[in-house]
Protein backbone atom coordinates (compact mmCIF):
# COMPACT_ATOMS: atom_id res chain seq x y z
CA UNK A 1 80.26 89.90 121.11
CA UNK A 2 80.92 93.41 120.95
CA UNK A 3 83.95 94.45 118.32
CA UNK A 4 85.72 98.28 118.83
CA UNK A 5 87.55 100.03 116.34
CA UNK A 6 90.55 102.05 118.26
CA UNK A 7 94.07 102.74 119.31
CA UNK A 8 95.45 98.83 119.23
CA UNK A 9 99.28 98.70 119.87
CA UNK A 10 100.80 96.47 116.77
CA UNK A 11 102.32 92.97 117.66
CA UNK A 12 106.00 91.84 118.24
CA UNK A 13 107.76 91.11 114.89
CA UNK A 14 110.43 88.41 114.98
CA UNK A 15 113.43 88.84 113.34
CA UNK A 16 116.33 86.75 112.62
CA UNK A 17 114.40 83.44 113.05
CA UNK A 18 116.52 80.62 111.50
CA UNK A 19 115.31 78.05 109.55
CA UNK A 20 114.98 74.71 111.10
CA UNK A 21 115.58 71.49 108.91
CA UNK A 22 113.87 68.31 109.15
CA UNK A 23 115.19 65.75 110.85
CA UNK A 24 115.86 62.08 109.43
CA UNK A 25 113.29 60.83 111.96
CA UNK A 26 110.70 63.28 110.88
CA UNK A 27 111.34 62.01 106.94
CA UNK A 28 111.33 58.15 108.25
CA UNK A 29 108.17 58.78 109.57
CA UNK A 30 106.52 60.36 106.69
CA UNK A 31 107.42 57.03 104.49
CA UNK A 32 106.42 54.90 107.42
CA UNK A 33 102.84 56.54 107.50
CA UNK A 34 102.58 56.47 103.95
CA UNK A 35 103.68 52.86 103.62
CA UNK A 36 101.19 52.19 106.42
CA UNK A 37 98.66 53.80 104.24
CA UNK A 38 99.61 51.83 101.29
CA UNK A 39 98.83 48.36 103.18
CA UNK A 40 95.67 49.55 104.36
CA UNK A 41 94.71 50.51 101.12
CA UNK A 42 96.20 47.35 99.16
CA UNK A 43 98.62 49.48 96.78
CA UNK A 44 101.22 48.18 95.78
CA UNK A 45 103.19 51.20 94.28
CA UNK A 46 102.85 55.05 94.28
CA UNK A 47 103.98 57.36 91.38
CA UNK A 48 104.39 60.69 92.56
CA UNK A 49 104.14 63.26 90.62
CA UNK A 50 106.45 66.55 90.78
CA UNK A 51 106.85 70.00 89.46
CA UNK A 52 107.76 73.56 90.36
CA UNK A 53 104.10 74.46 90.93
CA UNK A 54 102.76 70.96 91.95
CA UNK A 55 105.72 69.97 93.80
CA UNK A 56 104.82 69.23 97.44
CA UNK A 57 103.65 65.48 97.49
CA UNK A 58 107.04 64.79 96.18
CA UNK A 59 109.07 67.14 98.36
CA UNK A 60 107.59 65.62 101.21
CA UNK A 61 109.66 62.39 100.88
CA UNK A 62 112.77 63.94 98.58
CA UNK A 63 113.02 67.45 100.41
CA UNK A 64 113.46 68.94 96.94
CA UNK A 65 111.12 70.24 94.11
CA UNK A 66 112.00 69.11 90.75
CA UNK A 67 112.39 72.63 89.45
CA UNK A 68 112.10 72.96 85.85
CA UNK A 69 111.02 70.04 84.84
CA UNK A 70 108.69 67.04 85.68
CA UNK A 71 109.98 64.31 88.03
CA UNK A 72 108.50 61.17 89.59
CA UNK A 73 109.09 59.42 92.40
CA UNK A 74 108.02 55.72 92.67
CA UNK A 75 107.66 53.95 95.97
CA UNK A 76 106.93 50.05 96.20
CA UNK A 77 105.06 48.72 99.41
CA UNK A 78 108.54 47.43 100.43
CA UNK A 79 110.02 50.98 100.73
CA UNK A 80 112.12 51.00 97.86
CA UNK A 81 112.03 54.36 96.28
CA UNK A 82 113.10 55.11 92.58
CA UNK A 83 113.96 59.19 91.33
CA UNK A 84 113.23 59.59 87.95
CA UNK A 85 114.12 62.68 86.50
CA UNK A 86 115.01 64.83 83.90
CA UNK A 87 118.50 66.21 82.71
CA UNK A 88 118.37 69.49 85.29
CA UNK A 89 118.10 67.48 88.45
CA UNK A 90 120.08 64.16 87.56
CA UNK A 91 122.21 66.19 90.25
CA UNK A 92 119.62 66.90 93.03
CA UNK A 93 118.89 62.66 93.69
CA UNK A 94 122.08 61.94 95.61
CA UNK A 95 120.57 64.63 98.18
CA UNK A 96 117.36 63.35 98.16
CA UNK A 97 116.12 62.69 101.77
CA UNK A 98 114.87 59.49 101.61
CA UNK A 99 117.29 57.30 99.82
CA UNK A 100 116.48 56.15 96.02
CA UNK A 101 117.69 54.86 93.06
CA UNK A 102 118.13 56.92 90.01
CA UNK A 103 116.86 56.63 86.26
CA UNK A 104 117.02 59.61 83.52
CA UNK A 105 114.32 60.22 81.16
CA UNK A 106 115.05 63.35 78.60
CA UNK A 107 111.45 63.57 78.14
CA UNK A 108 111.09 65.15 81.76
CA UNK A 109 113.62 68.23 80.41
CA UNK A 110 113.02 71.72 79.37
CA UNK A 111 112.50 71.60 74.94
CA UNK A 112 115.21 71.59 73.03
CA UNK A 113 117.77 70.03 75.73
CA UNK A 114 119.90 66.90 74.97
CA UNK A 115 118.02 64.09 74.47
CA UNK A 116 120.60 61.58 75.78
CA UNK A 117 119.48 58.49 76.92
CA UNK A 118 116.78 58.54 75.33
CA UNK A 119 114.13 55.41 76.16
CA UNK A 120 110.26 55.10 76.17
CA UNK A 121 108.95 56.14 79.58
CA UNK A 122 107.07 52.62 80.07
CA UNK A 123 110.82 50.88 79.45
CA UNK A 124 111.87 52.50 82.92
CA UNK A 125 109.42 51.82 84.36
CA UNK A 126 109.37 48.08 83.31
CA UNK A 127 113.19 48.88 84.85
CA UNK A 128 111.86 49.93 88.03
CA UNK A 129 109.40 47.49 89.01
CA UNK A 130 106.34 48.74 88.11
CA UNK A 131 104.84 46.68 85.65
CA UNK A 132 104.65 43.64 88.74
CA UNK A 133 102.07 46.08 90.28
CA UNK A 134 98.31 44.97 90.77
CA UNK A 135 97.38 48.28 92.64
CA UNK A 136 99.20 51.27 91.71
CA UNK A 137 98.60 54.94 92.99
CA UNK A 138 99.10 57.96 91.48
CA UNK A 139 99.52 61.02 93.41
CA UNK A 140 99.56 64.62 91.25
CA UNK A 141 98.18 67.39 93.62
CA UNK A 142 94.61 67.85 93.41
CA UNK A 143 92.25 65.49 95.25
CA UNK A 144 88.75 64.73 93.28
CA UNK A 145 86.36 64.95 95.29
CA UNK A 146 82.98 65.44 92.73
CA UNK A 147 79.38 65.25 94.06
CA UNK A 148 78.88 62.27 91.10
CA UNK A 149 80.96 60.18 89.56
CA UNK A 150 84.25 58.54 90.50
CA UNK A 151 87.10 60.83 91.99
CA UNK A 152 89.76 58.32 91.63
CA UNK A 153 89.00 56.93 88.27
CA UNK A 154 90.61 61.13 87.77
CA UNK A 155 94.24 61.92 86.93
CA UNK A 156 95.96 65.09 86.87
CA UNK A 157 99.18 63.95 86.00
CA UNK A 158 100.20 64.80 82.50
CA UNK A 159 98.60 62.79 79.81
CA UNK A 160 102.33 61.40 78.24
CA UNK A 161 103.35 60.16 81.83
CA UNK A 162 100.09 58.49 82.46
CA UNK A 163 99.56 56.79 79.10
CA UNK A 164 102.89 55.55 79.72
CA UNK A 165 101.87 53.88 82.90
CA UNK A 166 99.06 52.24 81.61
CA UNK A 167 101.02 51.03 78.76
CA UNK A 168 103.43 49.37 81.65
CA UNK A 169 100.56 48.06 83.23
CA UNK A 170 98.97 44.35 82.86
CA UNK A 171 95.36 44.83 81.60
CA UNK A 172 93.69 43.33 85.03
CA UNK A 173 95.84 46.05 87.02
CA UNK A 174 93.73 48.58 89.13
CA UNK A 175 95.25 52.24 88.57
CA UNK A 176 93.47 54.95 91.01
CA UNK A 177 94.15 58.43 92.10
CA UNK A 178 95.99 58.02 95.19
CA UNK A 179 96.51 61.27 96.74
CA UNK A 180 94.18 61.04 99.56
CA UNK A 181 96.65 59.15 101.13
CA UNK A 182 98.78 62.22 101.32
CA UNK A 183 95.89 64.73 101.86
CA UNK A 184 92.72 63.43 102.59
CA UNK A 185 90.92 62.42 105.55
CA UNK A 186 93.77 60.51 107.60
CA UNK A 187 96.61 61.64 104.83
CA UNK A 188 99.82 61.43 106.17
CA UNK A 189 100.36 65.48 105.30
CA UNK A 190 97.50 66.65 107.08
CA UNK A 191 99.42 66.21 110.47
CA UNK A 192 102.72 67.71 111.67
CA UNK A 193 105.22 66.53 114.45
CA UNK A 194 106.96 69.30 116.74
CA UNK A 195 109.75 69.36 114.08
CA UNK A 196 107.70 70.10 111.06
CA UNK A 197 105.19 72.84 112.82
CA UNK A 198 109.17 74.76 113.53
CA UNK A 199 109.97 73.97 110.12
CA UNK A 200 106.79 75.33 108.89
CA UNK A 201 106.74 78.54 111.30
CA UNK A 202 109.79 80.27 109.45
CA UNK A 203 107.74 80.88 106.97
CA UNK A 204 104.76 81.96 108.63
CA UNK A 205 107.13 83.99 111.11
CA UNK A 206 108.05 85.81 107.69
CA UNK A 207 104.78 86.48 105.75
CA UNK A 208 103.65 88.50 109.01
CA UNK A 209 106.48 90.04 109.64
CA UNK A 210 106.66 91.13 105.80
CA UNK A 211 102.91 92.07 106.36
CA UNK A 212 103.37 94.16 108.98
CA UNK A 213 106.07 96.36 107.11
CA UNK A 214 104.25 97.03 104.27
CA UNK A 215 101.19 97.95 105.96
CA UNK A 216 103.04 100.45 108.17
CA UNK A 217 104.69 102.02 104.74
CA UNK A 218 101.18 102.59 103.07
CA UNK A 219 101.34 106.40 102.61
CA UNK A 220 99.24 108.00 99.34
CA UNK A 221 102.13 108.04 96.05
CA UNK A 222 103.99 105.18 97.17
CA UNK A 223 103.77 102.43 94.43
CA UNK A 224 102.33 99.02 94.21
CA UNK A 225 105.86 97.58 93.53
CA UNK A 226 107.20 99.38 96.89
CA UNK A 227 104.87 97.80 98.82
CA UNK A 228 105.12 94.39 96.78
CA UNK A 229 108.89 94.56 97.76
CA UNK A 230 108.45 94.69 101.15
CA UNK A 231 106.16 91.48 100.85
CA UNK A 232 109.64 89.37 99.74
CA UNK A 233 111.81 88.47 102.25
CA UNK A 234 115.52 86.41 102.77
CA UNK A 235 115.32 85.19 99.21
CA UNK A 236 112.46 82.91 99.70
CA UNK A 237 110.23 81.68 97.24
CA UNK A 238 106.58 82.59 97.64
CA UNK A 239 104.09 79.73 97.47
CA UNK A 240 101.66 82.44 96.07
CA UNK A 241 101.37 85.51 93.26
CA UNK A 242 102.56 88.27 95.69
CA UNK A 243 99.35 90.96 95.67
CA UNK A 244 100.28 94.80 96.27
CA UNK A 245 97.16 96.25 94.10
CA UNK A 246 95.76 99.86 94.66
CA UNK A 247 92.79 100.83 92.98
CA UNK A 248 90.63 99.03 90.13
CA UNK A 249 92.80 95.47 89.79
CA UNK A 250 93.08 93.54 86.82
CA UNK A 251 93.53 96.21 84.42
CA UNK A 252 94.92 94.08 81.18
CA UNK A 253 94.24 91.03 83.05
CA UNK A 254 97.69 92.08 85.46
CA UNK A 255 98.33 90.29 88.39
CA UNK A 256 101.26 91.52 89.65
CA UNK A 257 102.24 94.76 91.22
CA UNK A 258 102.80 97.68 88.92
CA UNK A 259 103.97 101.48 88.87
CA UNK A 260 100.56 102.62 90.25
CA UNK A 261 100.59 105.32 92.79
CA UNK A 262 98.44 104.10 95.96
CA UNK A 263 95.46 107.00 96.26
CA UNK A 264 93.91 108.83 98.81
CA UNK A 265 90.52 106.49 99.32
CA UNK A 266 91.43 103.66 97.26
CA UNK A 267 90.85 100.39 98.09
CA UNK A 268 94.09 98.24 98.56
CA UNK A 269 94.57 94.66 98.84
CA UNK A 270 98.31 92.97 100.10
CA UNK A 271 98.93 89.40 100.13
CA UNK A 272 102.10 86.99 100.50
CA UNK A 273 103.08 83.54 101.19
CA UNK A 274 106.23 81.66 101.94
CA UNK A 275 106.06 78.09 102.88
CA UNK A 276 104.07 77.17 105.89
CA UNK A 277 101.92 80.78 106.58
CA UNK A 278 100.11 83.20 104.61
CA UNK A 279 99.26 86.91 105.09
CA UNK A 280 97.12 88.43 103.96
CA UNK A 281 94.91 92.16 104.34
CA UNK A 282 92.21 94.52 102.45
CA UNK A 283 90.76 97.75 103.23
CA UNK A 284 91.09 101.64 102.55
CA UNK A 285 93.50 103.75 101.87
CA UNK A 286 91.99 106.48 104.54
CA UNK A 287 92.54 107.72 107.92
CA UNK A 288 88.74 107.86 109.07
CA UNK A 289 85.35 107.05 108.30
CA UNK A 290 84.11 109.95 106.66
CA UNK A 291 86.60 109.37 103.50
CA UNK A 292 84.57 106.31 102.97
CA UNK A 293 83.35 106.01 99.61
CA UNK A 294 79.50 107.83 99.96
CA UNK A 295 77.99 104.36 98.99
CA UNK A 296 80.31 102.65 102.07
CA UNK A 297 79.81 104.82 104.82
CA UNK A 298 78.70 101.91 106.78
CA UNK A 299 81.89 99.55 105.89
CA UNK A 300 82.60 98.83 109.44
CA UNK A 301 79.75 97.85 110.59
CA UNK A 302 78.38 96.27 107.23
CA UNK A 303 81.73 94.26 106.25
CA UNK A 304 84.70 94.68 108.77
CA UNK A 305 83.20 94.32 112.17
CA UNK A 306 81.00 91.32 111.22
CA UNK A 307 84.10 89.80 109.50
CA UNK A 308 86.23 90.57 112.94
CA UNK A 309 83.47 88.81 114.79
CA UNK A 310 83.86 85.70 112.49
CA UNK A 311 87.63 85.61 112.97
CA UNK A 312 87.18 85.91 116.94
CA UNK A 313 84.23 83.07 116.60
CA UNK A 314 86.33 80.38 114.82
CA UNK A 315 89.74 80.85 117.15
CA UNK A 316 87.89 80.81 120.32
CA UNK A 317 85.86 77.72 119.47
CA UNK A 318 88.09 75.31 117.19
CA UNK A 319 89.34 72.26 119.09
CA UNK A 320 91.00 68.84 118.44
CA UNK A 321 88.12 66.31 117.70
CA UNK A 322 85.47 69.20 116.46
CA UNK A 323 84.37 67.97 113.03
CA UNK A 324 85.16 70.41 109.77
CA UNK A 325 81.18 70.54 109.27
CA UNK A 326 80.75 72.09 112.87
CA UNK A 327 83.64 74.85 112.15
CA UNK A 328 81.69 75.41 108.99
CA UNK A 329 78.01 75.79 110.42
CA UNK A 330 79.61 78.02 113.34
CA UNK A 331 80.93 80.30 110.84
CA UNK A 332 77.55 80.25 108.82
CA UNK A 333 75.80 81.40 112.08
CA UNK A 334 78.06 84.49 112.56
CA UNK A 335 78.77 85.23 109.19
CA UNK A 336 75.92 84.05 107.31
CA UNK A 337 76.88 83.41 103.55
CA UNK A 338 73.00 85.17 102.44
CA UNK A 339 74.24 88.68 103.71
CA UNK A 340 78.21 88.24 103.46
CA UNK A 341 78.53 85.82 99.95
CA UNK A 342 81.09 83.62 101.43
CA UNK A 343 81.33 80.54 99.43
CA UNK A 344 85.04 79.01 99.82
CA UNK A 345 86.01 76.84 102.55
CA UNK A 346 86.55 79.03 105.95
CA UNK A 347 89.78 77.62 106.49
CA UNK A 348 92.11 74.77 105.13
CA UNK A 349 95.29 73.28 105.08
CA UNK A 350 98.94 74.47 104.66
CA UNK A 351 102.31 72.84 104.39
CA UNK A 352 104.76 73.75 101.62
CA UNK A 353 101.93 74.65 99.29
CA UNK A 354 99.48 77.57 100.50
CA UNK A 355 96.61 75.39 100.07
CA UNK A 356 96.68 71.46 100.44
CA UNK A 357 93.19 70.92 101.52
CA UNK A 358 90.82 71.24 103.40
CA UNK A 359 88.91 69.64 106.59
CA UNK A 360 86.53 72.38 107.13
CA UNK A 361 83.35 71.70 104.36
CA UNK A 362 79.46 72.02 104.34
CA UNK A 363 78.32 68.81 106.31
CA UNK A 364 82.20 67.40 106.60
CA UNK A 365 82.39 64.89 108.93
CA UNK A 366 86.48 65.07 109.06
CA UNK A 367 87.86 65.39 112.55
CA UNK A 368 89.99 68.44 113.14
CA UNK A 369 93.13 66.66 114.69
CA UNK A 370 95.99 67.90 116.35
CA UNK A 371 99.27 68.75 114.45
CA UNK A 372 96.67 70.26 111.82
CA UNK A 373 98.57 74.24 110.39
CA UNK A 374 95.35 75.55 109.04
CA UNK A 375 94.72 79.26 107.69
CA UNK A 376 92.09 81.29 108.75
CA UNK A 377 90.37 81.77 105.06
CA UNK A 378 87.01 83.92 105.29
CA UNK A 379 86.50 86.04 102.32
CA UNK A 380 83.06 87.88 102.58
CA UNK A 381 82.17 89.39 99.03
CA UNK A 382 79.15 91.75 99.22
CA UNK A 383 78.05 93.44 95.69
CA UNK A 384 79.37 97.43 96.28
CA UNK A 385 81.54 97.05 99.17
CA UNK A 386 85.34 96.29 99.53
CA UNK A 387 86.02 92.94 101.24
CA UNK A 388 87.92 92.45 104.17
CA UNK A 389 90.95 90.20 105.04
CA UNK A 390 93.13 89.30 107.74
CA UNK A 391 93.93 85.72 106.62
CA UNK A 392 97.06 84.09 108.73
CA UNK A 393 98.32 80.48 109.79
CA UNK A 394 97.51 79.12 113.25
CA UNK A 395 98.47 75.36 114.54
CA UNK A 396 96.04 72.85 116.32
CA UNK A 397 97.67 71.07 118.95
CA UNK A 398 96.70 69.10 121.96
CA UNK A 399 99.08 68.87 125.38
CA UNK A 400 101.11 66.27 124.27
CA UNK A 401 102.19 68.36 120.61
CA UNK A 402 102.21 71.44 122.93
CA UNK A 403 104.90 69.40 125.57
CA UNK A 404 107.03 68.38 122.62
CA UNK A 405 107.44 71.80 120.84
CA UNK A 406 108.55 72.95 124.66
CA UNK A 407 110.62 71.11 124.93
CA UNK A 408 112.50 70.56 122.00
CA UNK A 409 111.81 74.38 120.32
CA UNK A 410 112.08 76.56 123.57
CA UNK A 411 112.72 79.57 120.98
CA UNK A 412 109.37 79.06 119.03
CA UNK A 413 107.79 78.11 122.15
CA UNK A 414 108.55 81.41 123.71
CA UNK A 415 107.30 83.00 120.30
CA UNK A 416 104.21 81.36 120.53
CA UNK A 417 103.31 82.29 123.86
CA UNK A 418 103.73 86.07 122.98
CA UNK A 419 101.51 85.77 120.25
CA UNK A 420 99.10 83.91 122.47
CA UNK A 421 99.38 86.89 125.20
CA UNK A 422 98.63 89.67 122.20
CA UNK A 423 95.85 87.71 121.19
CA UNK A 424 94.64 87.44 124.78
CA UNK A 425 95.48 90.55 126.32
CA UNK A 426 95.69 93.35 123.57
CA UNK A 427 93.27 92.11 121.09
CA UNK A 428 90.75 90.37 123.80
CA UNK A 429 90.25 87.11 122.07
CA UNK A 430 89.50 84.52 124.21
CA UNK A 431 91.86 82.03 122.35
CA UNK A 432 91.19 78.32 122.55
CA UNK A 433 93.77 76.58 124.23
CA UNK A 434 94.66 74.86 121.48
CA UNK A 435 95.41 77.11 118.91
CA UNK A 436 98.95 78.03 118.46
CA UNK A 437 99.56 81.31 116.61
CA UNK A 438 102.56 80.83 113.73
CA UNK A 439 102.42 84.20 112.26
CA UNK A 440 102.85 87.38 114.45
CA UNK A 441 100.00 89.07 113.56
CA UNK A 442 97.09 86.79 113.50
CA UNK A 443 93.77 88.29 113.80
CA UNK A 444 95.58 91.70 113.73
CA UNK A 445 92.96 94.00 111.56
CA UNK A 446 93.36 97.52 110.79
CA UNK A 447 90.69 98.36 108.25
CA UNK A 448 91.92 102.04 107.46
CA UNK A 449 95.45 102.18 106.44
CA UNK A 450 96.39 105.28 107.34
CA UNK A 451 94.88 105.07 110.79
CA UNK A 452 97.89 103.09 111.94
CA UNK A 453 97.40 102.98 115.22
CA UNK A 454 93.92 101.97 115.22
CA UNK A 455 92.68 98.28 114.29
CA UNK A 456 89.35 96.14 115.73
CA UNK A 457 89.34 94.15 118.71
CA UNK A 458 86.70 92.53 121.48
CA UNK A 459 85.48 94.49 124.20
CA UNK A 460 85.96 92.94 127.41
């Protein structure tokens, strides 16, 4: 494969894409699956867990995050759903997509709040039902999934919620980590209907098109938080800490974009995230080659065209069916971890949360299935050289997803296919069929940020 660094013409940027909701169908099929996943598993009750950073396991059945505080949601292997929640979102359960009953703990609000009502956590949940349970599930956010020892003997729920479970508990009842049957192998999150992946592509539709603005207002003096503004968009919550750093990062242990005046030659990293897509970019702060820093005169062929070539390798050869362990041994082979210190997963899961999981492991055995949003997550890290990142959000989907999203999303459908022509026809990747590109700019490198009409692509 033979990667060229010249004049590339930028992709389309979509504006004024409006949300799209979930349907009630889409949310009665998430609690069927789960349900389903209950009775092949034997539970007899889920507590899921919910906050403003861990929220998406309970979103996915309540359409809401329980910002602020804690909340739970408890679902029996009949369906019956119980809220309960703290004194900041007593409101938010009579909107709660799937239907449930209501109880109010204090204990779940911020310190210092009214404690009214006041009860021990194990009396609700004697109130709700749960002490009947044999098998009982609880789902936080992280999956354990350690090379010894027991995964789901592992909680990550706080320690005052879960003590109070087991207190509700009969001795002989079995209580496991259950969130594999959210995002494991076969979790019911790990696929997405024609609904969800438009749902899901507002988002991605966004970080790009965010992306793509700040990296066409890089000039030398304009400040991190310029740039970091452009990387917020239509008041929506990022589902990761926006990046807009110039320069040496982490001065003071700092995060978060600063005053700092973007240099001639620096190296510059951008990242955002809304729900559903991440995007993401590194290079220089330089018009050619020859401002290269003297020790990285051979950046673009050392780090950015190998990188390029790893990008083109996994979205020309990912299909429905291909195991995570084959995605992961094709990327070793063009990107081999020895020379390019890769060590993450090279791409995973995304939903409401930037990363859910992740298929795509040394030796993984997982099927890549259709319906799958996964982001393209290489990050080479080589001792004296800048890294390089074009990390965006892509969807697997076989005819019969493709037919659906036709026909029921004509507007995102036409979207895709533009993105799929760029891809195609400007950047020369010869995409796999099934790949559907959610963010506009997908595989779209340029490596020298001033040089903006110049980024990488195959020759034909």
């Amino acid at each position: 494969m033979a990667i060229t660094f010249g004049p590339i013409s930028a992709p389309v940027k979509f504006s004024d894409v409006e949300p799209i909701f979930l349907t009630e169908n889409t949310l009665l099929q998430r609690k069927n699956t789960l349900l389903a996943g209950m009775q092949r598993e034997g539970f007899d009750w889920l507590v899921i867990y919910g906050d403003k950073e861990h929220g998406g396991n309970f979103e996915y059945l309540t359409g809401f995050i329980p910002r602020f505080e804690e909340g739970l949601l408890l679902l029996n292997q009949s369906g019956d759903c119980t809220l309960v929640l703290g004194n900041e979102n007593l409101k938010m359960a009579r909107f709660s997509r799937t239907p449930a009953a209501l109880l109010h703990t204090p204990y779940f609000s911020l310190p210092n709040q009214p404690m009214d009502n006041e009860a021990p956590l194990e009396s609700l949940f004697k109130d709700a039902g749960l002490a009947n349970g044999d098998k009982v599930g609880l789902v936080g956010w992280k999956m354990f999934t350690p090379a010894a020892g027991n995964g789901r003997a592992m909680f990550d729920l706080p320690y005052f919620i879960v003590d109070a479970i087991q207190r509700t508990l009969s001795d002989n009842a079995l209580l496991e980590n259950a969130i594999h049957l959210f995002i494991g192998d076969h979790g019911a999150r790990t696929t997405c209907n024609a609904n969800e992946i438009a749902h899901y592509e507002y988002g991605a539709n966004l970080a790009s098109n965010c992306m793509l603005d700040a990296l066409n207002a890089i000039e030398v003096g304009v400040r991190e938080t310029e740039l970091g503004a452009l990387l917020q968009a239509e008041g929506q919550c990022n589902t990761v800490v926006t990046i807009a750093a110039t320069g040496s990062r982490f001065d003071k242990a700092n995060l978060y974009p600063t005053y700092k005046k973007v240099q001639r030659g620096d190296a510059l990293s951008l990242t955002t995230a809304f729900k559903g897509g991440l995007s993401s970019r590194s290079g220089f702060v330089i018009a050619e080659q020859s401002e290269l820093p003297p020790a990285q005169q051979d950046y673009l062929d050392r780090i950015a065209k190998p990188y390029f070539s790893a990008v083109v390798a996994w979205l020309e050869n990912i299909r429905c069916c291909m195991s995570g362990g084959a995605l992961y041994q094709l990327i070793e082979q063009v990107l081999p971890k020895e020379r390019f210190g890769w060590h993450l997963n090279p791409g995973h899961l995304v939903a409401d949360e930037e990363w859910m999981s992740s298929p795509i492991y040394q030796h993984s055995s997982e099927l890549l299935k259709s319906g799958m949003m996964l982001q393209i997550d290489i990050i080479p890290s080589v001792p004296g050289y800048n890294g390089a990142s074009a990390e965006e959000c892509v969807v697997l989907a076989d005819a019969a997803l493709q037919s659906d999203i036709r026909h029921h999303y004509p507007a995102l459908w036409q979207r895709i296919e533009t993105r799929r022509r760029y891809l195609r026809e400007t950047i020369g990747i010869q995409l796999s069929d099934e790949i559907l590109p959610l963010s506009n700019s997908v595989a779209y490198l340029r490596p020298f940020f001033l040089a903006k009409d110049l980024a990488l692509s195959v020759v034909s």
